[in-house]
Every structure is written in C-alpha cells, then in structure tokens.
C-alpha atoms as a PDB file:
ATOM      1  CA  UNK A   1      96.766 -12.102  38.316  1.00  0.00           C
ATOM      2  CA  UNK A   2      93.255 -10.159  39.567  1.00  0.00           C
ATOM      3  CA  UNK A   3      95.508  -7.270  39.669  1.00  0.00           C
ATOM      4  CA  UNK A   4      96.358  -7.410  36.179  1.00  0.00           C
ATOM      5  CA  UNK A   5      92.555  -8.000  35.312  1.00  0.00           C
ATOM      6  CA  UNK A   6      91.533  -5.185  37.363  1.00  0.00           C
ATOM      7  CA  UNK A   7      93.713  -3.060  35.109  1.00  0.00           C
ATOM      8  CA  UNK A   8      92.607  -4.514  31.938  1.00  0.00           C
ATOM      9  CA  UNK A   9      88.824  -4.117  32.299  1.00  0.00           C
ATOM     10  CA  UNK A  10      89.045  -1.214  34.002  1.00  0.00           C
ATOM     11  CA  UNK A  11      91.621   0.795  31.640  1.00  0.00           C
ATOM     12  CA  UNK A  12      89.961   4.053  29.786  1.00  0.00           C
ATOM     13  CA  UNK A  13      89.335   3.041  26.223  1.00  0.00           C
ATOM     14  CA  UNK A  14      91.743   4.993  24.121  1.00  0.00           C
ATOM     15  CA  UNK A  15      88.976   6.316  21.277  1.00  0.00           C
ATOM     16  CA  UNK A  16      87.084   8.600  24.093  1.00  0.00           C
ATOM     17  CA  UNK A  17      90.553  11.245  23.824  1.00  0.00           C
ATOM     18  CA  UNK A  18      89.422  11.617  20.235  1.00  0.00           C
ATOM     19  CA  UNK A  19      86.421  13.090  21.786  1.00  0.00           C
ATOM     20  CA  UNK A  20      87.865  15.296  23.997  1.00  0.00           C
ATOM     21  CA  UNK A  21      86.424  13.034  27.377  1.00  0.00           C
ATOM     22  CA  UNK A  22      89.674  12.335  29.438  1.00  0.00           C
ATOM     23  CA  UNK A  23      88.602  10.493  32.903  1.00  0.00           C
ATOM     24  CA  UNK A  24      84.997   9.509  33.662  1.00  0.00           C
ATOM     25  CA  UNK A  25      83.666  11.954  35.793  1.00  0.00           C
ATOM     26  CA  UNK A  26      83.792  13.658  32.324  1.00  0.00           C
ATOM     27  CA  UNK A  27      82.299  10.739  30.148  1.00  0.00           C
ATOM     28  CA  UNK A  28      79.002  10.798  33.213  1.00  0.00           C
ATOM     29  CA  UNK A  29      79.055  14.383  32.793  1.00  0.00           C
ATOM     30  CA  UNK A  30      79.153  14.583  29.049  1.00  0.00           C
ATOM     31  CA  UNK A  31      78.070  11.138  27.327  1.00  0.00           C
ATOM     32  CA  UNK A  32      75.404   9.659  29.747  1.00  0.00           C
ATOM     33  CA  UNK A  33      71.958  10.157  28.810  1.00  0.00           C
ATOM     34  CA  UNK A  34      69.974   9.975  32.086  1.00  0.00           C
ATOM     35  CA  UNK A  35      66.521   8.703  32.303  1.00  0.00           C
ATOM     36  CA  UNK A  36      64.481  11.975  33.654  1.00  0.00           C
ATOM     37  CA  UNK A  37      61.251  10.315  32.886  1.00  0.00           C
ATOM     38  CA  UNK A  38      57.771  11.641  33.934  1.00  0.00           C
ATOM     39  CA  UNK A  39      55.990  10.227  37.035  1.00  0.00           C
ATOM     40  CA  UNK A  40      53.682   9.217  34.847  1.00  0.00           C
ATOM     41  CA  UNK A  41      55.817   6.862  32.978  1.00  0.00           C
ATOM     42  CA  UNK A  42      55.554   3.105  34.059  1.00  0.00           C
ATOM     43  CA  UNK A  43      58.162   2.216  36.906  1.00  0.00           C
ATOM     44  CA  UNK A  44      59.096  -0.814  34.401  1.00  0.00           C
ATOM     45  CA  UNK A  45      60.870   1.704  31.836  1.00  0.00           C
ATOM     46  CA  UNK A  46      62.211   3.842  34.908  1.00  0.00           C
ATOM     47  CA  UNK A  47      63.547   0.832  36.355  1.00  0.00           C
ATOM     48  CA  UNK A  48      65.345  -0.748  32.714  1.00  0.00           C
ATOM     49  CA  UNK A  49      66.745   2.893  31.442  1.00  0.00           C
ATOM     50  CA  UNK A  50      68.273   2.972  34.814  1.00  0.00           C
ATOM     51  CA  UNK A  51      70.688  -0.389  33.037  1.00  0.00           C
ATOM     52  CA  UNK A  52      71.461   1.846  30.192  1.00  0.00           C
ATOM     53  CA  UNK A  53      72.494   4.735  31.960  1.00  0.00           C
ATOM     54  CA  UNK A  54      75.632   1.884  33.660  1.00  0.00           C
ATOM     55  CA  UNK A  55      76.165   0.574  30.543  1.00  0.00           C
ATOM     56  CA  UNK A  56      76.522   4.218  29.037  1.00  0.00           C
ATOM     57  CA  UNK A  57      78.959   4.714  31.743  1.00  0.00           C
ATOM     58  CA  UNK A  58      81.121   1.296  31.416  1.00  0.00           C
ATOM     59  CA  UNK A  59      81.571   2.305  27.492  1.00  0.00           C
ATOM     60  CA  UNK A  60      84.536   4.269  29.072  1.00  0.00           C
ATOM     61  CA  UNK A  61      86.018   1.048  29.203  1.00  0.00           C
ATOM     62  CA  UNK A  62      84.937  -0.207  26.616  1.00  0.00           C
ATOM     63  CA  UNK A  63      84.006   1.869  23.491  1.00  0.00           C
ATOM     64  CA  UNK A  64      81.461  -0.788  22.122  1.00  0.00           C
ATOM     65  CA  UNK A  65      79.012  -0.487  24.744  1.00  0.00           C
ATOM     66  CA  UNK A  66      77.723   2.823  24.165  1.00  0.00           C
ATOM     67  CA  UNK A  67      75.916   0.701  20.299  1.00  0.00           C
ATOM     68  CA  UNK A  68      74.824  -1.896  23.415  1.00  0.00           C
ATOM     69  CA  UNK A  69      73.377   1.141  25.093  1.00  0.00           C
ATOM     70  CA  UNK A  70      71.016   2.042  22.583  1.00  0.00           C
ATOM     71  CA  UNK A  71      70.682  -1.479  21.389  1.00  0.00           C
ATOM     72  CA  UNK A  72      68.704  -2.011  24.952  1.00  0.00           C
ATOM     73  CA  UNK A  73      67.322   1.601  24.289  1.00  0.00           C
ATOM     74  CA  UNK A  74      65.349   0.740  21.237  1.00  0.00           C
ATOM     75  CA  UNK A  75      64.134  -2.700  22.544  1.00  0.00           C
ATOM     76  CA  UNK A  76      62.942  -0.520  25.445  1.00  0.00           C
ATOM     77  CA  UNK A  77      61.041   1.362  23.020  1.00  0.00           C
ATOM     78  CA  UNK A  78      59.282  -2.148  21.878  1.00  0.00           C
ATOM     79  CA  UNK A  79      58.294  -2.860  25.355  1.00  0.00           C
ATOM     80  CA  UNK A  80      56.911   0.849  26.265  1.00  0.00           C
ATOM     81  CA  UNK A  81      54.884   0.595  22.896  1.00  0.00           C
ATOM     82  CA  UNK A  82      53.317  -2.595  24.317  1.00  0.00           C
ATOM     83  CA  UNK A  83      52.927  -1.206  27.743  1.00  0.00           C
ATOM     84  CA  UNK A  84      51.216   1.592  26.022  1.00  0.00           C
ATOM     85  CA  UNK A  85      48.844  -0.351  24.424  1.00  0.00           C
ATOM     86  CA  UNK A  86      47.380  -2.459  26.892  1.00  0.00           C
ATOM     87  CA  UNK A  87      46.690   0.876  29.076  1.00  0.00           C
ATOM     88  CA  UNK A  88      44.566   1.840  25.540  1.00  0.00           C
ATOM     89  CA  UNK A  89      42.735  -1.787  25.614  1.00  0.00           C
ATOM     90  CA  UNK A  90      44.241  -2.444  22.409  1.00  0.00           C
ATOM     91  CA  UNK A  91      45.194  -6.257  22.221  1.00  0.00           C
ATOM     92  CA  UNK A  92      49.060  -7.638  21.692  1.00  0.00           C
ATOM     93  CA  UNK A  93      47.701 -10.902  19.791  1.00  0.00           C
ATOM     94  CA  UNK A  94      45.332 -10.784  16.397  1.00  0.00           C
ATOM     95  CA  UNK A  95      41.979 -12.308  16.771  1.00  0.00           C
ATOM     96  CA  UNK A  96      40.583 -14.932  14.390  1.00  0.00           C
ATOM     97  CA  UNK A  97      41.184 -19.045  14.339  1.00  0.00           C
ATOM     98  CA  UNK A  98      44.815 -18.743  14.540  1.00  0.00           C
ATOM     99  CA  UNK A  99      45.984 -15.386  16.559  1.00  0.00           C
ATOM    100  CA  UNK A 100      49.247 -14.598  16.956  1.00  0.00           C
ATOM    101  CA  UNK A 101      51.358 -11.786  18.473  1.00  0.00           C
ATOM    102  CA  UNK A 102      51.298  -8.144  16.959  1.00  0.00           C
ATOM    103  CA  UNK A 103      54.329  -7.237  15.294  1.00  0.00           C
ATOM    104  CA  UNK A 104      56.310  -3.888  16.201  1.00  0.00           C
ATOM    105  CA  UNK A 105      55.141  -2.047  13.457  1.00  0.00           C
ATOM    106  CA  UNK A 106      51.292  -3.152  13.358  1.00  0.00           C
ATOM    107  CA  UNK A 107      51.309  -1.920  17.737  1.00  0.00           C
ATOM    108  CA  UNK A 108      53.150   1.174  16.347  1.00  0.00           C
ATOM    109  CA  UNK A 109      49.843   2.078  13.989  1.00  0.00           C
ATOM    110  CA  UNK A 110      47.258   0.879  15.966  1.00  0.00           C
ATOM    111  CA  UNK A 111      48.744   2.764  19.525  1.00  0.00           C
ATOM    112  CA  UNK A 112      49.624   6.381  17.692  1.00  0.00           C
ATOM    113  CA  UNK A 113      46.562   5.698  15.225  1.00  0.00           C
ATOM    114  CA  UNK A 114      44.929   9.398  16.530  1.00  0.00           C
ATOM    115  CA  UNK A 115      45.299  12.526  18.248  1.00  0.00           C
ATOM    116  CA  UNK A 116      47.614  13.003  20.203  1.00  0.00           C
ATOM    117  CA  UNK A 117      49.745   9.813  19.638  1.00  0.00           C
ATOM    118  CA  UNK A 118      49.446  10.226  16.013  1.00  0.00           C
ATOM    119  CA  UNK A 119      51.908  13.002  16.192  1.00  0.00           C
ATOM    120  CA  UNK A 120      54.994  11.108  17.142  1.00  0.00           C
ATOM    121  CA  UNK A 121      54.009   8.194  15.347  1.00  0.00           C
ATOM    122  CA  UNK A 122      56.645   9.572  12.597  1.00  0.00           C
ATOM    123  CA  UNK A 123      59.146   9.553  15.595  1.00  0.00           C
ATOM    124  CA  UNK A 124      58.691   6.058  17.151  1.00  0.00           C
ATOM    125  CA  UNK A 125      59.188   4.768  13.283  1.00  0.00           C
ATOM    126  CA  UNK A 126      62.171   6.482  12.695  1.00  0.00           C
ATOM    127  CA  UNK A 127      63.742   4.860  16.098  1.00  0.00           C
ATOM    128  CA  UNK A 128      61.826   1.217  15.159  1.00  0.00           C
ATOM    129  CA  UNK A 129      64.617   1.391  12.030  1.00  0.00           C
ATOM    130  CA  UNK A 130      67.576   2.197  13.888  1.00  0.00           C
ATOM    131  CA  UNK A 131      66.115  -0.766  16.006  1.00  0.00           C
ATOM    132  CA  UNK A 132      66.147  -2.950  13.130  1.00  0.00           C
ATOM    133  CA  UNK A 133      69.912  -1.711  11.898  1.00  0.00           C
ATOM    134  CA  UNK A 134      70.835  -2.981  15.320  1.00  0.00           C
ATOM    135  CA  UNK A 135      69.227  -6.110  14.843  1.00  0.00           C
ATOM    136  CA  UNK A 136      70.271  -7.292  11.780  1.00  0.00           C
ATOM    137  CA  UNK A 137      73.497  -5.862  11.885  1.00  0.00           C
ATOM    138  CA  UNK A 138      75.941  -7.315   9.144  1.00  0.00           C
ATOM    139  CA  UNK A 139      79.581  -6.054  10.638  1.00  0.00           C
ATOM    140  CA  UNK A 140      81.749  -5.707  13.327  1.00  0.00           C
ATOM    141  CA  UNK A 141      81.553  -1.665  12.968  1.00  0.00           C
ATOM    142  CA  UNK A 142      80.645   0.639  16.353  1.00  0.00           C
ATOM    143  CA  UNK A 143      79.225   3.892  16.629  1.00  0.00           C
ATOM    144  CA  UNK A 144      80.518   3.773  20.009  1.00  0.00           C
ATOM    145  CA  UNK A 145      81.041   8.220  20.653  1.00  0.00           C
ATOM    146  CA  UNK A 146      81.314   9.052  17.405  1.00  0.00           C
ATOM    147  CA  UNK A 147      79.439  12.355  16.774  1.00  0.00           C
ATOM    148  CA  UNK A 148      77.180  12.161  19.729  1.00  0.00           C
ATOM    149  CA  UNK A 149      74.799  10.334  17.439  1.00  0.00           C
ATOM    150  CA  UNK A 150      73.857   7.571  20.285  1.00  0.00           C
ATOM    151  CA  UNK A 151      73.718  10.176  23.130  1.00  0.00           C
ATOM    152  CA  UNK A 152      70.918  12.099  20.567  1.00  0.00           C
ATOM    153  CA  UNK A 153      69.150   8.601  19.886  1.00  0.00           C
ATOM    154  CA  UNK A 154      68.586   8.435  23.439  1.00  0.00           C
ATOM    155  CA  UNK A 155      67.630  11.837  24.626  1.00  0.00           C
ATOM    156  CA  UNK A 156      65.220  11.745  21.875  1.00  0.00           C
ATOM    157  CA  UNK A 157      64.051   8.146  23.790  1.00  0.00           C
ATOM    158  CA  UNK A 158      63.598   9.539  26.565  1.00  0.00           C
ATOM    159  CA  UNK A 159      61.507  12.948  25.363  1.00  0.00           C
ATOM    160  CA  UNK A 160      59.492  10.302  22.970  1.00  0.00           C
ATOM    161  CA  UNK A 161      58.857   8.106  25.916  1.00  0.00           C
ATOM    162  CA  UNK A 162      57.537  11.138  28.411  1.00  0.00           C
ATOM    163  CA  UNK A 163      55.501  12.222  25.383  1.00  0.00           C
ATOM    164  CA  UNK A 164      53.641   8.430  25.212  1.00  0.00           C
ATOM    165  CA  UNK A 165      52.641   8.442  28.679  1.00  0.00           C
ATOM    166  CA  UNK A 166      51.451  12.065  29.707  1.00  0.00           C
ATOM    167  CA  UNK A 167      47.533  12.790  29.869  1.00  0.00           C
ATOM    168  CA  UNK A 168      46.614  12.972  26.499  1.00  0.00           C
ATOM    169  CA  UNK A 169      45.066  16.410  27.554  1.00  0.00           C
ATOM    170  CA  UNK A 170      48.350  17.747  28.691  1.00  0.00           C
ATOM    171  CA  UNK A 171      50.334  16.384  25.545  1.00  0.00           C
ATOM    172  CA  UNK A 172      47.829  17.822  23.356  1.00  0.00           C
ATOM    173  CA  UNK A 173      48.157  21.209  25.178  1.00  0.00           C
ATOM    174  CA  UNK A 174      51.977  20.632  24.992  1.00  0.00           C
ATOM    175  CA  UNK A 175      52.016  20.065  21.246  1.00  0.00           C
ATOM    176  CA  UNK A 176      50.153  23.300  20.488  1.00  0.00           C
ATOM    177  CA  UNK A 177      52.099  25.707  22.811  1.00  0.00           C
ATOM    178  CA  UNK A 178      55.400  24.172  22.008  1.00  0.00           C
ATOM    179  CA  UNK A 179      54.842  24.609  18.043  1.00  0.00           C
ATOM    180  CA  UNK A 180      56.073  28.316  17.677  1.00  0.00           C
ATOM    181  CA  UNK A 181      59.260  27.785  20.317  1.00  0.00           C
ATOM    182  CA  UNK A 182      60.089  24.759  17.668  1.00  0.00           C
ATOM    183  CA  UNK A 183      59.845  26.977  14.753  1.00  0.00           C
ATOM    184  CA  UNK A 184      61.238  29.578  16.317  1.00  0.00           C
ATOM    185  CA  UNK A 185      64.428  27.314  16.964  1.00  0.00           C
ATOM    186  CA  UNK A 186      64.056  25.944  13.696  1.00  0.00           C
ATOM    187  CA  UNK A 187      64.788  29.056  11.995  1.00  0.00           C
ATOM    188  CA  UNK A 188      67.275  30.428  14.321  1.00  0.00           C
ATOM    189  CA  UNK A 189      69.306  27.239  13.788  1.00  0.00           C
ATOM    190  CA  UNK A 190      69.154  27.240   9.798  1.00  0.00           C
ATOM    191  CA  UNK A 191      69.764  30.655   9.819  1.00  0.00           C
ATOM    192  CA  UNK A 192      72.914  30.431  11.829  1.00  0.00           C
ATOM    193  CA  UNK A 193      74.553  27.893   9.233  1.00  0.00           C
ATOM    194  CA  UNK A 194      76.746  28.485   6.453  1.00  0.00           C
ATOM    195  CA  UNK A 195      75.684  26.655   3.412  1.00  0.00           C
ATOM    196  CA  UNK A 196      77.966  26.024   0.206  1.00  0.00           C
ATOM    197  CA  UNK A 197      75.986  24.931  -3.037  1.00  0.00           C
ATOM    198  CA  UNK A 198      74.780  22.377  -4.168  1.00  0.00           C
ATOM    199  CA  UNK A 199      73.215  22.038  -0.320  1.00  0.00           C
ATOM    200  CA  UNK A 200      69.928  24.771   0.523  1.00  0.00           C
ATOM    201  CA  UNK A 201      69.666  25.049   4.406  1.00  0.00           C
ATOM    202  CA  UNK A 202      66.441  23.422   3.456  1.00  0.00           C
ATOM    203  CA  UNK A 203      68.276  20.482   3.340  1.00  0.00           C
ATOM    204  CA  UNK A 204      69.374  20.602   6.970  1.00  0.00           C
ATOM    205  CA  UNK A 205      65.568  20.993   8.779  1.00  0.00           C
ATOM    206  CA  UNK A 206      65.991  17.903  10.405  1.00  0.00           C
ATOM    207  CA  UNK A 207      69.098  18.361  12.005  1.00  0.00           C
ATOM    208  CA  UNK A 208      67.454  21.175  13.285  1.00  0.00           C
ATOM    209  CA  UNK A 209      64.433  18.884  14.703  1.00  0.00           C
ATOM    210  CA  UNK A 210      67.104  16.876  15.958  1.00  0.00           C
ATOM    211  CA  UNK A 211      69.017  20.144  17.815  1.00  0.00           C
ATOM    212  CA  UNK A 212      65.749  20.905  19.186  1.00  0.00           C
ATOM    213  CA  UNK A 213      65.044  17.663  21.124  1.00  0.00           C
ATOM    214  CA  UNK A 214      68.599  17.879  22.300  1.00  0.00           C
ATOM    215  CA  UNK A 215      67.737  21.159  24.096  1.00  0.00           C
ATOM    216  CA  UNK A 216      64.310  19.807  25.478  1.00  0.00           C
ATOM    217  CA  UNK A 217      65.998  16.837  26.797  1.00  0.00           C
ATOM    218  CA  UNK A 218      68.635  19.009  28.253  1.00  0.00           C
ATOM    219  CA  UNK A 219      66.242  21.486  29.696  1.00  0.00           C
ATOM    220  CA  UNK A 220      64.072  18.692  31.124  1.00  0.00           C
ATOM    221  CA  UNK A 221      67.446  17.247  32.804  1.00  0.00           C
ATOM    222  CA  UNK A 222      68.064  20.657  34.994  1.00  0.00           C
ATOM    223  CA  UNK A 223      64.742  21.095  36.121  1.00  0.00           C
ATOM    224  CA  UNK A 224      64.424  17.019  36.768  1.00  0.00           C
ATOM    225  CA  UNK A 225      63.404  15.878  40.739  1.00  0.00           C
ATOM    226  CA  UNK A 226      63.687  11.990  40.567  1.00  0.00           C
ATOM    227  CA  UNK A 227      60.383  10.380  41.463  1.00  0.00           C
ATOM    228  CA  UNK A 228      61.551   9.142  45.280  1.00  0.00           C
ATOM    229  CA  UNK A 229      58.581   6.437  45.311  1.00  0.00           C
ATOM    230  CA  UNK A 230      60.076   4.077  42.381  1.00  0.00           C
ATOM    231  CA  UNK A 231      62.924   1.803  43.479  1.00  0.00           C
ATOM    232  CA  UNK A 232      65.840   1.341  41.283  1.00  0.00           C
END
C-alpha cells in the first residue's frame, strides 16, 4: 500500500512533456523561479518565497501547483506592500471614529504615491489584478506551464520586490541609467518580429517590457550570492 502511494504522488505529471521538461532536474533548472532577493529585502519575504520555490518544484507532480505558486506569490506581494509601508510611517488602519484596515489598493497609492516608488506603482497594479483573478476564480482551469506565463509573473515578483526595498537613492539612480538599456532592448525586440496586418509591432511593446524583466531577472540570478545571515 505506501508503495503504491509513493508512486502515485510522486509520478511526473504527464502535461510537463508538452513542454519539453522530461525529469526534474530539468523542471528546477527550467521552471523554478528562485528568490535572488536583495539583502536589503526583509528576511520575512526571503524566508516565504523560499515556500514557492518547493511548491514550484512539486508542480512536477502535480501540474496545478505551479497557479498555487503564484497564488502565494501575489499574496506575498500584499504582505511586502504592507511591510513597505510601515518602514515609510504610513499607517495600515484609517483614522477617524471608526478606523479600519487599508485595503490593497488604497496601501498601493499611498506607498508608491512619489518618486521613486511612483514608478512601479503601474507594476504592483498590474500583479494586484492577477491577484484578484486568483482570488475570485470562477473554474476549475490551470495555467499550470503553459507558456511560461507563471514563471514571468514571478521573475517580475521578484525584480518588483528588489526594486521596493533598495535605497531610494540607489533605485532612483537605477531607474535613470537603466532607461536607454530598456529602450535599447525594446527596439531590438520589436524589430526582430515579424508582423502580419492588421497587428503594428506597436502592438507588441509590452511583451517587450515583459522580455526585458525576464532578462534582468535572469541576469540578476547568475550574478546572485545568497545572503548567508538569513535562515531559511
């Protein structure tokens, strides 16, 4: 009998050959978004994107899990956003007779309400949707591997969440010198597509955005040295 379960939970999900991922040493190699945070980002985050990362690798056994991955992802988000404000002294609960707790969206405004925040503002919003698709999902439907879109959602956690917690000096230094290289990629990327009417490679730019966090998230992985203080 625990034989038989062994080899039931622990059985490679059939819909990761699709893919091309055929044992998991490939599916860590190719499908696991690592947390390569910052030192500056709170051991709290560290510590609960270090859960994602094994659910991210259990998905091979279980296709589902990688939507449960970024699930916890985006609620991650929630709690860095709340982290983030009380290190700017801005309060989680309205004032008045009756206060009450901030929602997502009002903490999202208030923290990114200025330079430098204010630029990924845009950003956090975009992932505070996918947060609420998750939420009030109305099917039994997975994203599980398909297109890589999870294993994007996530690197693009991850850069967002390094971004939120670096000296606001240093981001603001990062956001100017980093403009050009993004443009620079921008272009290069449209221009490498071939586009059949009615579409204008205009109509692409933000899959180009999306490209370019990929490779900043990638590049950020090779140079990575794990912060050897934080326990995990």
């Amino acid at each position: 009998m625990e034989a038989s379960q062994s080899t039931e939970y622990l059985a490679s999900d059939d819909r990761w050959v699709i893919f091309d991922t055929n044992s998991i040493e490939e599916h860590i190699q190719k499908n696991v978004v690592k947390g390569v945070f910052e030192k500056s980002v709170p051991v709290d985050i560290v510590t609960d994107f270090k859960t994602i990362e094994y659910v991210q690798v259990y998905a091979y056994y279980h296709w589902p899990l990688m939507d449960e991955a970024m699930s916890k992802g985006l609620r991650l988000l929630e709690m860095a956003i709340k982290l983030k404000a009380k290190e700017l002294g801005i309060p989680l609960r309205s004032s008045g007779l009756k206060p009450r707790d901030k929602n997502f969206n009002q903490l999202i405004n208030e923290v990114c309400i200025e330079e430098p925040l204010i630029q990924v503002r845009e950003t956090i919003h975009f992932l505070r949707g996918l947060r609420n698709m998750t939420i009030h999902r109305d099917s039994d439907s997975y994203i599980g591997g398909t297109g890589g879109l999870i294993i994007r959602n996530l690197m693009r956690l991850v850069n967002l969440i390094n971004e939120m917690f670096l000296d606001p000096e240093k981001l603001k230094v990062k956001h100017i010198s980093e403009k050009p290289e993004r443009e620079l990629f921008i272009k290069n990327y449209l221009g490498s597509l071939i586009i059949s009417p009615p579409f204008m490679k205009e109509d692409f730019v933000n899959e180009a955005e999306w490209a370019f966090e990929v490779d900043m998230y990638k590049r950020k992985l090779l140079s990575y040295e794990p912060n050897l203080n934080v326990e995990i």
